[in-house]
PDB file of N, CA and C in Angstrom:
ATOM      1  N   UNK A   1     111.356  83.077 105.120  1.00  0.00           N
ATOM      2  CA  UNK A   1     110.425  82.535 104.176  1.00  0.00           C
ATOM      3  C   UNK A   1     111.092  82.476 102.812  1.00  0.00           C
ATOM      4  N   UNK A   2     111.025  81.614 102.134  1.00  0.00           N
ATOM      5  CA  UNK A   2     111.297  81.382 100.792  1.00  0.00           C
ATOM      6  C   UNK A   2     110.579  82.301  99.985  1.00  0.00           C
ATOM      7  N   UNK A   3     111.298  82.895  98.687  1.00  0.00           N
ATOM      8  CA  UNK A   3     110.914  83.688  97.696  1.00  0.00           C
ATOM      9  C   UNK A   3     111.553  83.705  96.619  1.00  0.00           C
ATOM     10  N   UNK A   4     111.115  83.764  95.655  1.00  0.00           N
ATOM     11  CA  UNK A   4     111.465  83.121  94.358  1.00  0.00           C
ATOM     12  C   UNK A   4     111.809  84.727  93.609  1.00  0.00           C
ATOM     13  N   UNK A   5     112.802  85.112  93.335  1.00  0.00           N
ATOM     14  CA  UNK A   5     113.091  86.224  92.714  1.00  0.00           C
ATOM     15  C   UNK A   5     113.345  85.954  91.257  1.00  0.00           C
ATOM     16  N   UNK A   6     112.334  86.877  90.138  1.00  0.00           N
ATOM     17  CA  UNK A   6     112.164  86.581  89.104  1.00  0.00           C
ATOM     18  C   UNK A   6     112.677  87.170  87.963  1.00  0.00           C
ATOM     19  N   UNK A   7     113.920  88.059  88.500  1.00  0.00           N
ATOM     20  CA  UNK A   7     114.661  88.799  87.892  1.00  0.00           C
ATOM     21  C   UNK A   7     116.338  87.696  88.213  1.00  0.00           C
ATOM     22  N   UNK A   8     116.962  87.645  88.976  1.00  0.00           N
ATOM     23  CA  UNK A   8     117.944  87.303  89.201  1.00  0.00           C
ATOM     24  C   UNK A   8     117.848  85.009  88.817  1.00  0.00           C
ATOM     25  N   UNK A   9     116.514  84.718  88.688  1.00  0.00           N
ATOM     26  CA  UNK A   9     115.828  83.507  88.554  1.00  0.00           C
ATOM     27  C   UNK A   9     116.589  82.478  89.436  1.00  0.00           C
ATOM     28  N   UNK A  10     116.272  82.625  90.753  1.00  0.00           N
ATOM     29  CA  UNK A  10     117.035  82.344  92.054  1.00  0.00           C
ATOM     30  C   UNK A  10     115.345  82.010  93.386  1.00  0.00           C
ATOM     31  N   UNK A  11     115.602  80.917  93.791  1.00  0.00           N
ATOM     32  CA  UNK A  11     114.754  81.150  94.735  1.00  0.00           C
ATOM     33  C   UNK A  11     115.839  81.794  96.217  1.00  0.00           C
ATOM     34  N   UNK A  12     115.383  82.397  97.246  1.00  0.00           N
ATOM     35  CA  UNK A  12     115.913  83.431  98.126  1.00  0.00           C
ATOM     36  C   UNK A  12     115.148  83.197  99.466  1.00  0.00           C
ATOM     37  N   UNK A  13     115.918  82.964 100.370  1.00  0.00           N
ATOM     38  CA  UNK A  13     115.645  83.415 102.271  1.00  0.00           C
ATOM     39  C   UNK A  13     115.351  84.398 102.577  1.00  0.00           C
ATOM     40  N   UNK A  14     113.998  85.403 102.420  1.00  0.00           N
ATOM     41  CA  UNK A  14     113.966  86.921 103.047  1.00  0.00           C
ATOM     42  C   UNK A  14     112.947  86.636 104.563  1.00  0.00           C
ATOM     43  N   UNK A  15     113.336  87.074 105.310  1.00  0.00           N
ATOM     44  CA  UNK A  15     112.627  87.663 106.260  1.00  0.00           C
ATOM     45  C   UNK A  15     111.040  88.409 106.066  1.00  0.00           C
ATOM     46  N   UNK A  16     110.757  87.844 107.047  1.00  0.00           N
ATOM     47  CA  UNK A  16     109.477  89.024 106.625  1.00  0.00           C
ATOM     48  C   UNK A  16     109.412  90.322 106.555  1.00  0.00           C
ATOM     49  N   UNK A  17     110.400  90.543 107.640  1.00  0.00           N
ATOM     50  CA  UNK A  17     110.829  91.957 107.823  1.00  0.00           C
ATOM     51  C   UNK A  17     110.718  92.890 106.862  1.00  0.00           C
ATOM     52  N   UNK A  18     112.341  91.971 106.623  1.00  0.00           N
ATOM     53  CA  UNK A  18     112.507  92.734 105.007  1.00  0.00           C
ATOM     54  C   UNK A  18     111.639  93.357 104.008  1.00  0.00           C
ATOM     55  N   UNK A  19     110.212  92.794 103.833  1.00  0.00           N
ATOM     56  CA  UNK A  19     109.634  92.696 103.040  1.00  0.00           C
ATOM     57  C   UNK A  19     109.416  94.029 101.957  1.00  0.00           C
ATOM     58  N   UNK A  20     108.929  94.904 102.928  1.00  0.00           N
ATOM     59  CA  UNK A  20     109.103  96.604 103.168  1.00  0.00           C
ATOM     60  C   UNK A  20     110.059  97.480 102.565  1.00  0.00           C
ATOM     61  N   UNK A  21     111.600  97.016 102.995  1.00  0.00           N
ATOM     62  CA  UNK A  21     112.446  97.911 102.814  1.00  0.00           C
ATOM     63  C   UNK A  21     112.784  97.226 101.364  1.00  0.00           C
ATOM     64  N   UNK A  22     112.615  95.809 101.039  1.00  0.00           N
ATOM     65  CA  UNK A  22     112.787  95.705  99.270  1.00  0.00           C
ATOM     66  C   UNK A  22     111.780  96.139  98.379  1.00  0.00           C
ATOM     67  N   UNK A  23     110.707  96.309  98.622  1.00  0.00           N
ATOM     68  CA  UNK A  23     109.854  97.052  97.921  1.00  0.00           C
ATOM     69  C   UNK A  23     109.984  98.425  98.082  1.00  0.00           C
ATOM     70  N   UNK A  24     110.848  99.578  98.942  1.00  0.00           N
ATOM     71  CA  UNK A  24     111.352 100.813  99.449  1.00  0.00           C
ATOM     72  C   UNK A  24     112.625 100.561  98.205  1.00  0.00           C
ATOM     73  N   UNK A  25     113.638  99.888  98.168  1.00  0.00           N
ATOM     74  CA  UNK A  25     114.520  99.543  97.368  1.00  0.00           C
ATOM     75  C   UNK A  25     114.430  99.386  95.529  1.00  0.00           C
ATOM     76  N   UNK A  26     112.797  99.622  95.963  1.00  0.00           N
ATOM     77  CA  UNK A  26     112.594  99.178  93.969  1.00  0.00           C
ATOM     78  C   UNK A  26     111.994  97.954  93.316  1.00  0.00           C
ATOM     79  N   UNK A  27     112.187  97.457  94.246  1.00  0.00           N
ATOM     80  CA  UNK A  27     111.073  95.861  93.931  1.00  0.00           C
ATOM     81  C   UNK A  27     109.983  96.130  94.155  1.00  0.00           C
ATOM     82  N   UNK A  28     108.987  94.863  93.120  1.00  0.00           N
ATOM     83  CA  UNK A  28     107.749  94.664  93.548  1.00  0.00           C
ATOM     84  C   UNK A  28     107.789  92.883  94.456  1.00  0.00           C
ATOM     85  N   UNK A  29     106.838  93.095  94.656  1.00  0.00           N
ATOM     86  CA  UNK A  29     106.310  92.001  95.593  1.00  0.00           C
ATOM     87  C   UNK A  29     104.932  91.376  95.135  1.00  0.00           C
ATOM     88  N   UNK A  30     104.967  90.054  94.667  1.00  0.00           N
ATOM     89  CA  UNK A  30     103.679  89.277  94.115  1.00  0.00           C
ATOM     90  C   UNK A  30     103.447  88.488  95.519  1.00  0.00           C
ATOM     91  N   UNK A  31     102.388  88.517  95.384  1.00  0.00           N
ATOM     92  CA  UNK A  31     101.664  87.626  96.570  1.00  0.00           C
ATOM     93  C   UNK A  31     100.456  86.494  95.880  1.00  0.00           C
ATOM     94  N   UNK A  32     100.767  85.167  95.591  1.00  0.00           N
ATOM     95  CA  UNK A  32      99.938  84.467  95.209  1.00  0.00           C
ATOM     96  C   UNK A  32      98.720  83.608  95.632  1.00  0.00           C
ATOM     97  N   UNK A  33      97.637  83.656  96.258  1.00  0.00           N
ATOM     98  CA  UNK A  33      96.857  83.401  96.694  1.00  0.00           C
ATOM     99  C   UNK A  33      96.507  81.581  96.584  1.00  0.00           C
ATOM    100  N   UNK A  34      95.623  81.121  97.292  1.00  0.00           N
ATOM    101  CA  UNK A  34      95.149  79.714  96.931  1.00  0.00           C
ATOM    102  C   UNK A  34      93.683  79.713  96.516  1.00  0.00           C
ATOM    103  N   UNK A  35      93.231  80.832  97.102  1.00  0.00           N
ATOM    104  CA  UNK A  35      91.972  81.071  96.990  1.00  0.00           C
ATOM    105  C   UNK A  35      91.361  82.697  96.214  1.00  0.00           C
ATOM    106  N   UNK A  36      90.334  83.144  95.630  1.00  0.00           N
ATOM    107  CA  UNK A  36      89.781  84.415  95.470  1.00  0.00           C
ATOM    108  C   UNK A  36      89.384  84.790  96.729  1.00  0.00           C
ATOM    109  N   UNK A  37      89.844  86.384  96.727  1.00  0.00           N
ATOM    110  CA  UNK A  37      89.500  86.995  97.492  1.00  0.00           C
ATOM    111  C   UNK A  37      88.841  88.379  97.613  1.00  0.00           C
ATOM    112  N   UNK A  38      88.441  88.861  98.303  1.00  0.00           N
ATOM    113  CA  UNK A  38      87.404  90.420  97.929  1.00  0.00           C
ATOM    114  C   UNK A  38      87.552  91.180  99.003  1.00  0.00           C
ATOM    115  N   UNK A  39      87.028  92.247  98.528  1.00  0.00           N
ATOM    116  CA  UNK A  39      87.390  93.490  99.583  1.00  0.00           C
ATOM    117  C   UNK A  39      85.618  93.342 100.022  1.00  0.00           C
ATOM    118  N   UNK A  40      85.294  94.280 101.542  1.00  0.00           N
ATOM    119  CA  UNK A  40      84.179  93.973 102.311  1.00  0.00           C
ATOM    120  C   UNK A  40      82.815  93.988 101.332  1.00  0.00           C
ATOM    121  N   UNK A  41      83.313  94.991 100.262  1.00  0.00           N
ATOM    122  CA  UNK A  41      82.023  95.179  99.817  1.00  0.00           C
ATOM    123  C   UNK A  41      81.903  94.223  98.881  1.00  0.00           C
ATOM    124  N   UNK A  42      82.827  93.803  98.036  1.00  0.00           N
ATOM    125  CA  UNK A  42      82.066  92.772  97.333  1.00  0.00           C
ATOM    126  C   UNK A  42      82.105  93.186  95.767  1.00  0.00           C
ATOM    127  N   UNK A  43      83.108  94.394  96.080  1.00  0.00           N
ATOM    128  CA  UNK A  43      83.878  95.031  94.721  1.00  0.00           C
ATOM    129  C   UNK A  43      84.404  94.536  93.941  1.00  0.00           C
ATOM    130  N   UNK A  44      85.740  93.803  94.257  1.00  0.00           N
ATOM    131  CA  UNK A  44      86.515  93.666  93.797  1.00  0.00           C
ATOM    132  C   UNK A  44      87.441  92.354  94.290  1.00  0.00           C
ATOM    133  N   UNK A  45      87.333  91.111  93.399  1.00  0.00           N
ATOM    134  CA  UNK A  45      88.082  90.455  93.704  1.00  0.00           C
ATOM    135  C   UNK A  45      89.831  90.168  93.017  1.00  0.00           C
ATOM    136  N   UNK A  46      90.245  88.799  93.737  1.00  0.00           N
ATOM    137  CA  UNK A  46      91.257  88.708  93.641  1.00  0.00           C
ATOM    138  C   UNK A  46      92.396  87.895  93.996  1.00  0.00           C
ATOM    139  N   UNK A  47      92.943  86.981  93.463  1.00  0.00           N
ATOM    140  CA  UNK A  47      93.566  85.836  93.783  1.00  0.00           C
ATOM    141  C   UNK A  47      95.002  86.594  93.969  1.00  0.00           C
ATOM    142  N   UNK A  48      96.265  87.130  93.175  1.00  0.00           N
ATOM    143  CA  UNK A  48      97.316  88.404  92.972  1.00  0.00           C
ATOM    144  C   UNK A  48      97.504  89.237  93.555  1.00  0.00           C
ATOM    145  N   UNK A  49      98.033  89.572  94.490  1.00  0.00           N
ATOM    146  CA  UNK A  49      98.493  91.152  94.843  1.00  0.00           C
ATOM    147  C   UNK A  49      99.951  91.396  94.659  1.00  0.00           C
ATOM    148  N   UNK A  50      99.840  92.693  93.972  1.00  0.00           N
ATOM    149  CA  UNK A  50     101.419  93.215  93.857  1.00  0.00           C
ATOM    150  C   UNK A  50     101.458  94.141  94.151  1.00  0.00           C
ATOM    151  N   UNK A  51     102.798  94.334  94.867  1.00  0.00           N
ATOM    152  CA  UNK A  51     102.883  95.362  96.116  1.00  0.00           C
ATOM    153  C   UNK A  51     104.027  96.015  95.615  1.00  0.00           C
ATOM    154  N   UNK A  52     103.981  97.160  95.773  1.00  0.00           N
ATOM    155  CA  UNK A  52     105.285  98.438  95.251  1.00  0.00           C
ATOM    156  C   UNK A  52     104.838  99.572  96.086  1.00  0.00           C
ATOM    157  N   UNK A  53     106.446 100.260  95.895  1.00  0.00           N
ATOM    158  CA  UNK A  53     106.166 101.518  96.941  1.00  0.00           C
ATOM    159  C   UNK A  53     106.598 102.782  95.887  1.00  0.00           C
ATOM    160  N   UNK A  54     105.844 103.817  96.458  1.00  0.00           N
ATOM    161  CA  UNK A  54     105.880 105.030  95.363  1.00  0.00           C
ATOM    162  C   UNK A  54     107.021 106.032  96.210  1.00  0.00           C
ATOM    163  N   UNK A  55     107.135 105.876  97.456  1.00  0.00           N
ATOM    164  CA  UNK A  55     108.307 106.370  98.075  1.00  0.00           C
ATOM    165  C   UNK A  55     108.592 105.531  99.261  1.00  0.00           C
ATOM    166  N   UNK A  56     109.251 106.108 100.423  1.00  0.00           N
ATOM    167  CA  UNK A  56     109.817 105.325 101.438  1.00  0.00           C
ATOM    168  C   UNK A  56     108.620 105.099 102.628  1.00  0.00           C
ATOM    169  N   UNK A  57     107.271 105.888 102.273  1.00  0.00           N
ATOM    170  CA  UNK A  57     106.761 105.777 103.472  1.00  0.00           C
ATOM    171  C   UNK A  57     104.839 105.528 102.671  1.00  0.00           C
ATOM    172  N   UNK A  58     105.005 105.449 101.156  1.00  0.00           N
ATOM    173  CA  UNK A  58     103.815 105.285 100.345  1.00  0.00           C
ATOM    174  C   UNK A  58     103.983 104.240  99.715  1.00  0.00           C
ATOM    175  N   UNK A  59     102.726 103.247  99.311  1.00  0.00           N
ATOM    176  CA  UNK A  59     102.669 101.686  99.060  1.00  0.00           C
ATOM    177  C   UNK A  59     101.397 101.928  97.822  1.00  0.00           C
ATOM    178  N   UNK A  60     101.841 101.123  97.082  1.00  0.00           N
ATOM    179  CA  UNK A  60     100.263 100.934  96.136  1.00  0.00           C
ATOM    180  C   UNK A  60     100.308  98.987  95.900  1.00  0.00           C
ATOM    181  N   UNK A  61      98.894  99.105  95.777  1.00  0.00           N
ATOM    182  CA  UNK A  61      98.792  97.715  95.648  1.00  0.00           C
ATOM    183  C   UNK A  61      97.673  97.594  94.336  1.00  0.00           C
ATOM    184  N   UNK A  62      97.924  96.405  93.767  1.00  0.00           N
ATOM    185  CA  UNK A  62      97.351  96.455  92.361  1.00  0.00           C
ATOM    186  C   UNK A  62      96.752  94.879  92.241  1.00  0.00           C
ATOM    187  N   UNK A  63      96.093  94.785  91.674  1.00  0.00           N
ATOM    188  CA  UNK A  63      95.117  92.985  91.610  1.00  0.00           C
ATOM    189  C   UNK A  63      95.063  92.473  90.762  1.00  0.00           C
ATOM    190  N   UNK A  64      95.342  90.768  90.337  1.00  0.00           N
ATOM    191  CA  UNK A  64      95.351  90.530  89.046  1.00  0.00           C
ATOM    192  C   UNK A  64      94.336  89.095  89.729  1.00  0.00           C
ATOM    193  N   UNK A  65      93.220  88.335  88.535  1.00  0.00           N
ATOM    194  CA  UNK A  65      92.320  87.467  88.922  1.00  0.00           C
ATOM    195  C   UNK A  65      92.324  86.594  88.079  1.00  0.00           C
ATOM    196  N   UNK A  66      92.946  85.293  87.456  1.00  0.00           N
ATOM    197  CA  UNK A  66      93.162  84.558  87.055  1.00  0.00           C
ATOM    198  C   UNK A  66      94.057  84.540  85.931  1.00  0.00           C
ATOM    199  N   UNK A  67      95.074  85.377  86.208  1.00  0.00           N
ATOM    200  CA  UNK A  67      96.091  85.814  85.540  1.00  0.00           C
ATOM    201  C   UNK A  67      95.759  86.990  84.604  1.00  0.00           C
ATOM    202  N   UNK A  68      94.752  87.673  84.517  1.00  0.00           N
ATOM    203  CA  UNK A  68      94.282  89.041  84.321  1.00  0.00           C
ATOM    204  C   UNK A  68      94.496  89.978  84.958  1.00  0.00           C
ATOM    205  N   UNK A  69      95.583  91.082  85.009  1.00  0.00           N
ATOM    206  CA  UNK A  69      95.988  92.317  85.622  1.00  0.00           C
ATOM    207  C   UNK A  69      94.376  93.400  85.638  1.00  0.00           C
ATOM    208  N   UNK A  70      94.137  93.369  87.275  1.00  0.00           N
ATOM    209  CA  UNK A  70      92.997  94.486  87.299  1.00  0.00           C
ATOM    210  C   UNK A  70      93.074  95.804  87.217  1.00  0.00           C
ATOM    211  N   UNK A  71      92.330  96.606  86.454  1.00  0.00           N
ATOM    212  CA  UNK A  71      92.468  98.033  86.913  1.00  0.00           C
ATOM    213  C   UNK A  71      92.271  98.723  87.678  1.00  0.00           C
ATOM    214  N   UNK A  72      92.274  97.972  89.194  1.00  0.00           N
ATOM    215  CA  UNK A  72      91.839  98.642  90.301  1.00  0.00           C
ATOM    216  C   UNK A  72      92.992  98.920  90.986  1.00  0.00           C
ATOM    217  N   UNK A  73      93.341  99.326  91.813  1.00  0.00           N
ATOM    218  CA  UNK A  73      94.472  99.900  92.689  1.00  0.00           C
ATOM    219  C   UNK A  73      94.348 100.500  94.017  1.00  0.00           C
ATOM    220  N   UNK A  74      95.241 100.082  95.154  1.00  0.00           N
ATOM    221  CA  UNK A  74      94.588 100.986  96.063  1.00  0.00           C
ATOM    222  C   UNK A  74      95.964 101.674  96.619  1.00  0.00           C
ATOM    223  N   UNK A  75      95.927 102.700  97.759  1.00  0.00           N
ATOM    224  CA  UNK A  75      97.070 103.281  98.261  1.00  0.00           C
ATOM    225  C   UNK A  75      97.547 102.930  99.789  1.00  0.00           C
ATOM    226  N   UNK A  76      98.436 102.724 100.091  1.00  0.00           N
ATOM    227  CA  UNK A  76      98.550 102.138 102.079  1.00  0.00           C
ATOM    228  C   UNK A  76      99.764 103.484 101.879  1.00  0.00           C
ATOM    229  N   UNK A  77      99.795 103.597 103.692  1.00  0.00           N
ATOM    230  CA  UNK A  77     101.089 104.285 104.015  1.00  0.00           C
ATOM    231  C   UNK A  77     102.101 102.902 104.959  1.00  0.00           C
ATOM    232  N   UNK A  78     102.949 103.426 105.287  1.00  0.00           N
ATOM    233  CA  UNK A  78     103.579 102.201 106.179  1.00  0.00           C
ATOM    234  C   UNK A  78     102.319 101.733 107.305  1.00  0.00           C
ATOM    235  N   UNK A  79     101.641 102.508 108.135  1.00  0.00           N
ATOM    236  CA  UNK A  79     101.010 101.673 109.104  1.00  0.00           C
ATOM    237  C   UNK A  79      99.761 100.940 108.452  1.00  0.00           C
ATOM    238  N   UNK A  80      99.196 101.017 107.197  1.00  0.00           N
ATOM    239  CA  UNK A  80      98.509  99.849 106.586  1.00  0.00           C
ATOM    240  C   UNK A  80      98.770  99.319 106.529  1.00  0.00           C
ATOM    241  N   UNK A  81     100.211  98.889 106.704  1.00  0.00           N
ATOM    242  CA  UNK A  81     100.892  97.602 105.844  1.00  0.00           C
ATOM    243  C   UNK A  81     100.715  96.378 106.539  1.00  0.00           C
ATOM    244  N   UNK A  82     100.644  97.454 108.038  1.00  0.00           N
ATOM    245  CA  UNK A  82     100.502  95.990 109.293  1.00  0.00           C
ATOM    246  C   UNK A  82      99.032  95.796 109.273  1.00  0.00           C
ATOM    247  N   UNK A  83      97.907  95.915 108.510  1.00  0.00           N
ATOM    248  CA  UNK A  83      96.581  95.640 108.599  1.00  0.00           C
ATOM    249  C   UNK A  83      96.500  95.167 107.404  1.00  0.00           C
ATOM    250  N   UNK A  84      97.273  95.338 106.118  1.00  0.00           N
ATOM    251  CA  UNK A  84      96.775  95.031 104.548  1.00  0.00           C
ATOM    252  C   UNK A  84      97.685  94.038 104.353  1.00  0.00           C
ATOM    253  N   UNK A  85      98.967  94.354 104.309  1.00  0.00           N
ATOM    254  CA  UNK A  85     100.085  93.281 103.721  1.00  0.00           C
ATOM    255  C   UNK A  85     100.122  92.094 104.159  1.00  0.00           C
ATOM    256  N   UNK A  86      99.359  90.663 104.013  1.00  0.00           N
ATOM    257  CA  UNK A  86     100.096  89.700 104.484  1.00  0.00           C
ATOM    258  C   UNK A  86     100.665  89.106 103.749  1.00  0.00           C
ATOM    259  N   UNK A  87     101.977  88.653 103.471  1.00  0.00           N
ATOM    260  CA  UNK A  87     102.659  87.447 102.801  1.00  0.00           C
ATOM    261  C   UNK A  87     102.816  86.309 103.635  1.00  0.00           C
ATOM    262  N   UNK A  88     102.471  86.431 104.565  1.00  0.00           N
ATOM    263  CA  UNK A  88     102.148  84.758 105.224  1.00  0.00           C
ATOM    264  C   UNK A  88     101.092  83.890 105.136  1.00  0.00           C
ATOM    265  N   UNK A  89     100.023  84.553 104.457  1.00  0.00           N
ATOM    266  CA  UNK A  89      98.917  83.945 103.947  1.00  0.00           C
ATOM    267  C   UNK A  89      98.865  83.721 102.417  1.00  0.00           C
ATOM    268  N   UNK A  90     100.217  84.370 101.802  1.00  0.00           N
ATOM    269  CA  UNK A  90     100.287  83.673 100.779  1.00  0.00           C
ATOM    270  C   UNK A  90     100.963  82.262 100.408  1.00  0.00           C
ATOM    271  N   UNK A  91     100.564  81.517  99.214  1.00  0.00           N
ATOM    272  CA  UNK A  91     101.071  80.120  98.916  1.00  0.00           C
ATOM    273  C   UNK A  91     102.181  80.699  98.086  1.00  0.00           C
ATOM    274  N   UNK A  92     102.715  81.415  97.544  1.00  0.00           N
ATOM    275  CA  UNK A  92     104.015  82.046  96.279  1.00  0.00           C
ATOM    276  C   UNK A  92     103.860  83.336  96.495  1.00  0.00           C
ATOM    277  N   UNK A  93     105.493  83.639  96.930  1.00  0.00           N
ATOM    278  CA  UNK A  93     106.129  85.121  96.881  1.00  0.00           C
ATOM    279  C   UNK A  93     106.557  85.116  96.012  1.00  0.00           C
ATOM    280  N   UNK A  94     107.166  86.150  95.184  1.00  0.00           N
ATOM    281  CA  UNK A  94     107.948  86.501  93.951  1.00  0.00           C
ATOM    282  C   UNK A  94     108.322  87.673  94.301  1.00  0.00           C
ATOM    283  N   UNK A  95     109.232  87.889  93.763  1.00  0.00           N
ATOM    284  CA  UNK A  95     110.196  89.237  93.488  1.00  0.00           C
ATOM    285  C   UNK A  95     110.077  89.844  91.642  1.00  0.00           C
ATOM    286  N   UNK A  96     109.811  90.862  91.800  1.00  0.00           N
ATOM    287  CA  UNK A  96     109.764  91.279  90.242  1.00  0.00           C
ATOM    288  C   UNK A  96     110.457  92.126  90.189  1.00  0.00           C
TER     289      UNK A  96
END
């Protein structure tokens, strides 16, 4: 999948794989939406997700909604990632 890294200002071939071990590495990960989106209850929406890891096996994810950074945040371990993380449903990856 194509990803636009916004430090090196390069678009980039990563795997999905990958996705994980560059955010394990120190990157964040933007995920740009086409649409708003919300969690079940109806909390908290959100077009943005940026994805960072606090160690090798802990993830935080953070929300921004029309280019407004939210103050909400939540925590995954690696096996959320396969229920929370999709970047294939996003329209723009980025690398930060």
């Amino acid at each position: 999948m194509k990803v636009f890294d916004t430090v090196n200002k390069e678009e980039v071939e990563i795997e999905l794989s990958d996705l994980m071990q560059i955010m394990i590495d120190g990157r964040q990960v933007d995920l740009y939406f086409d649409h708003v989106k919300s969690d079940v209850d109806g909390y908290i929406s959100w077009d943005v997700e940026h994805w960072s890891s606090i160690d090798p096996r802990r993830f935080i994810r953070c929300y921004s909604l029309n280019g407004k950074l939210l103050g909400e945040s939540t925590g995954h371990n690696t096996y959320d990632l396969q229920n929370e993380f999709h970047p294939e449903q996003a329209v723009k990856i980025e690398l930060s």
